[in-house]
C-alpha atoms as a PDB file:
ATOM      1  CA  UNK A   1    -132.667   8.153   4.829  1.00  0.00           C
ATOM      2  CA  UNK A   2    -131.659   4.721   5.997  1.00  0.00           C
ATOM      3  CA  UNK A   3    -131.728   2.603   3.385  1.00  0.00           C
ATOM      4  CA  UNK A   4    -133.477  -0.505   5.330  1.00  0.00           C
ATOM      5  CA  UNK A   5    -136.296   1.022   5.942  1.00  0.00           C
ATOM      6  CA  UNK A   6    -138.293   1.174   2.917  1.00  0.00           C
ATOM      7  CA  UNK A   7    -141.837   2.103   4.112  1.00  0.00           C
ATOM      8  CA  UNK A   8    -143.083   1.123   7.574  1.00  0.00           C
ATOM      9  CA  UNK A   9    -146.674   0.182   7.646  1.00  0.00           C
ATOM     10  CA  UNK A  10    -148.433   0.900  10.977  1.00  0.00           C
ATOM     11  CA  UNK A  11    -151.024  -1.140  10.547  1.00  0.00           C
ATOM     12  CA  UNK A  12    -149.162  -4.310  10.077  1.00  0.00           C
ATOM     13  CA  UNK A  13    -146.462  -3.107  12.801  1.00  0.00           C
ATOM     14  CA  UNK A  14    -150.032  -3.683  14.811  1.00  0.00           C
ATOM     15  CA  UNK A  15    -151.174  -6.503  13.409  1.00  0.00           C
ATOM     16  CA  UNK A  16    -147.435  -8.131  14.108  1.00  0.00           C
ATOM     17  CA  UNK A  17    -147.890  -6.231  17.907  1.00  0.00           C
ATOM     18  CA  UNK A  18    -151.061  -8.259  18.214  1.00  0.00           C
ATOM     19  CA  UNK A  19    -150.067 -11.318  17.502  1.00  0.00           C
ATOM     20  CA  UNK A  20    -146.992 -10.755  19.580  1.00  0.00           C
ATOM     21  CA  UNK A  21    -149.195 -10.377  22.727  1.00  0.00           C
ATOM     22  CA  UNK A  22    -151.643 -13.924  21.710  1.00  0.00           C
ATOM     23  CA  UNK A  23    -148.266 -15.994  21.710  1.00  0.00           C
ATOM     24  CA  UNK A  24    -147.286 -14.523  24.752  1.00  0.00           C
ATOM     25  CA  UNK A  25    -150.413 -15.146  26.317  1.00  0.00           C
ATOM     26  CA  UNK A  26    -150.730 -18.368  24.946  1.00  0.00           C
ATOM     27  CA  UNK A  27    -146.743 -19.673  25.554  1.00  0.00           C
ATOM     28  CA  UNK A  28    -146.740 -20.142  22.239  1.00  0.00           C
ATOM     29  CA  UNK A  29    -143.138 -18.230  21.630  1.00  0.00           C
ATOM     30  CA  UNK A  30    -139.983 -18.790  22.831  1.00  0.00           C
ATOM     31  CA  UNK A  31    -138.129 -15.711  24.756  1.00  0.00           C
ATOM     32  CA  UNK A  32    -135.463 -15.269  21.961  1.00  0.00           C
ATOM     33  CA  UNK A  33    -138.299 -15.155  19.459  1.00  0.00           C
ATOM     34  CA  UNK A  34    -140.476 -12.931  21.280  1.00  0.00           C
ATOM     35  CA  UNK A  35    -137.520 -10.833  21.804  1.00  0.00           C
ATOM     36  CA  UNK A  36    -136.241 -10.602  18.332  1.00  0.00           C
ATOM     37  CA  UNK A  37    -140.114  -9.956  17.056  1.00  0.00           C
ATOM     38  CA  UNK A  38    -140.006  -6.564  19.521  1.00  0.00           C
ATOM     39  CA  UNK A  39    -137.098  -5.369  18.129  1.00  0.00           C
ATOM     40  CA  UNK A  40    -138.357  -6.000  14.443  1.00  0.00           C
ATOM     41  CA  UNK A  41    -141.529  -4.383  15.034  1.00  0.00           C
ATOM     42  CA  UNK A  42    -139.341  -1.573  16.232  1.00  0.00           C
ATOM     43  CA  UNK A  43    -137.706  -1.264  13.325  1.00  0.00           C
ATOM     44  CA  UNK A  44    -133.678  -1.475  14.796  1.00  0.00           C
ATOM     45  CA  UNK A  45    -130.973  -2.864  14.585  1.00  0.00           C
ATOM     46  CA  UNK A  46    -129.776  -4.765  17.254  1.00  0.00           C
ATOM     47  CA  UNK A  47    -127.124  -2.353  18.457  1.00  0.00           C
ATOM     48  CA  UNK A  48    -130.047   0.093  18.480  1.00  0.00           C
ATOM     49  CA  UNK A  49    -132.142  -1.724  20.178  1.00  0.00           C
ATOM     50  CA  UNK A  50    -129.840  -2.551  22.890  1.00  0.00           C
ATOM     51  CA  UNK A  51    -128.555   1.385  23.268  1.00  0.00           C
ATOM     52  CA  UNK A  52    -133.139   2.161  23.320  1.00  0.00           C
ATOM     53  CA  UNK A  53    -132.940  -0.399  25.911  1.00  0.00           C
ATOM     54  CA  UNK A  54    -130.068   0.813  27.887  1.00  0.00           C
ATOM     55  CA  UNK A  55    -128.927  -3.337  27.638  1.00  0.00           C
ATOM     56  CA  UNK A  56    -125.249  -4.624  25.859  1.00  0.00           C
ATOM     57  CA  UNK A  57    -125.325  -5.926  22.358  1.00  0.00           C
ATOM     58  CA  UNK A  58    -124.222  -9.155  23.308  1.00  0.00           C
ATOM     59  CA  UNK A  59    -126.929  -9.659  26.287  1.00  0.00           C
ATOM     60  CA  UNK A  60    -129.861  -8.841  23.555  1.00  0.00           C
ATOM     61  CA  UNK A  61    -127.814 -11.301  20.871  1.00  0.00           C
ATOM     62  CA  UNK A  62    -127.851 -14.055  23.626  1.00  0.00           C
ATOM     63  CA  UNK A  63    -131.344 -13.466  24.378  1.00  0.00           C
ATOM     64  CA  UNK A  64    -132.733 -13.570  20.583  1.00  0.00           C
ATOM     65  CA  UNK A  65    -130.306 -17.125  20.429  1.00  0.00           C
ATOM     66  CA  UNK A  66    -131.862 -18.636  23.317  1.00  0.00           C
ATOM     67  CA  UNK A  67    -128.659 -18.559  25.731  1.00  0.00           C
ATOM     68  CA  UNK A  68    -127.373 -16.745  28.456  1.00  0.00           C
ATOM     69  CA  UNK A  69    -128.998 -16.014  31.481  1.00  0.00           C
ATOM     70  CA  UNK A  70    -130.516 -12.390  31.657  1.00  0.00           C
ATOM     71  CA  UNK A  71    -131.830 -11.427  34.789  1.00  0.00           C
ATOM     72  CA  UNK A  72    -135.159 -10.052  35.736  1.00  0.00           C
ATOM     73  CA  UNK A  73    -133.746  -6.584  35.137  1.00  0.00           C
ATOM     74  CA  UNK A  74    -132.780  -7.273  31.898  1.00  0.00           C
ATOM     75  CA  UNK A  75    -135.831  -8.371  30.469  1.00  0.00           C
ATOM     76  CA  UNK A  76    -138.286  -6.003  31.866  1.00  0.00           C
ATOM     77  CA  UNK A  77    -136.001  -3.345  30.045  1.00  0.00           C
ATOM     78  CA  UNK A  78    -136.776  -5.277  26.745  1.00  0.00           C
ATOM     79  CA  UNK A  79    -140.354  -5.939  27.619  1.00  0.00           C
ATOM     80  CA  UNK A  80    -141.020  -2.414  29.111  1.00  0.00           C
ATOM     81  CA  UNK A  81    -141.332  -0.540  25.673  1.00  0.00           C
ATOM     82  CA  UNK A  82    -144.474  -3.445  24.599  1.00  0.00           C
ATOM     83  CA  UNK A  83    -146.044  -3.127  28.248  1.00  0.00           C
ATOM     84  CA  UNK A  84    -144.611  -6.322  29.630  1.00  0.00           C
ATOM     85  CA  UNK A  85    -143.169  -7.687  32.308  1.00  0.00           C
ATOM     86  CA  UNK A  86    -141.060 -10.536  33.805  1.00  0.00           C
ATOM     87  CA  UNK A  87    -144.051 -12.844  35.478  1.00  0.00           C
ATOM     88  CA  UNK A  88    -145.112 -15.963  36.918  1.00  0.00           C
ATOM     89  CA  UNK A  89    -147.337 -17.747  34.430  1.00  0.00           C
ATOM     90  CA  UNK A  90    -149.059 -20.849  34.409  1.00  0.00           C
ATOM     91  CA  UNK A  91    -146.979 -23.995  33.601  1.00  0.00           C
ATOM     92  CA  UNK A  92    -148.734 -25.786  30.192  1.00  0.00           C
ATOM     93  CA  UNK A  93    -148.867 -29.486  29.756  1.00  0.00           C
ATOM     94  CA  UNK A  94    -148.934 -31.957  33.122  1.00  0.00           C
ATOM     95  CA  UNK A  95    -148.553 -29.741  36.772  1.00  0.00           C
ATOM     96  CA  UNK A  96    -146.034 -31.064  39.133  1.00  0.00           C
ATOM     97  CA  UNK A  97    -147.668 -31.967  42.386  1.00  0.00           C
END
């Protein structure tokens, strides 16, 4: 057995899904954090979670860091597995006229 997974608890993997989807909906998480969050709730590495993905290692490392420049593609194969996609959202703080 792998020895970094002690004991998964589903019901906090659900809680930690929920909460997931209120930042998102809120805009309160950054990209790299949301991204990172997925692939802990997932329980992988991030050379498995890549390979799940079908994405490099080193596009998933820049996205959890907050550089790079993924494109659409990319990140709907992230967001896919938690039922989200790459979409327009409302702007928060002062609109631009």
């Amino acid at each position: 057995m792998d020895k970094r997974i002690r004991h998964i608890d589903r019901t906090r993997d659900r809680e930690l899904r929920e909460q997931l989807y209120k930042q998102v909906a809120a805009g309160d998480i950054s990209l790299g954090k949301a991204v990172a969050t997925m692939r802990r709730i997932s329980h992988l590495t991030q050379p498995e979670f890549a390979a799940h993905r079908g994405i490099s290692v080193e596009a998933l490392r820049k996205l959890e860091a907050g550089k790079g420049n993924p494109t659409v593609e990319t990140l709907n194969k992230v967001a896919r597995i938690f039922g989200l996609q790459v979409g327009f959202v409302p702007i928060r703080g002062p609109q631009e006229p």
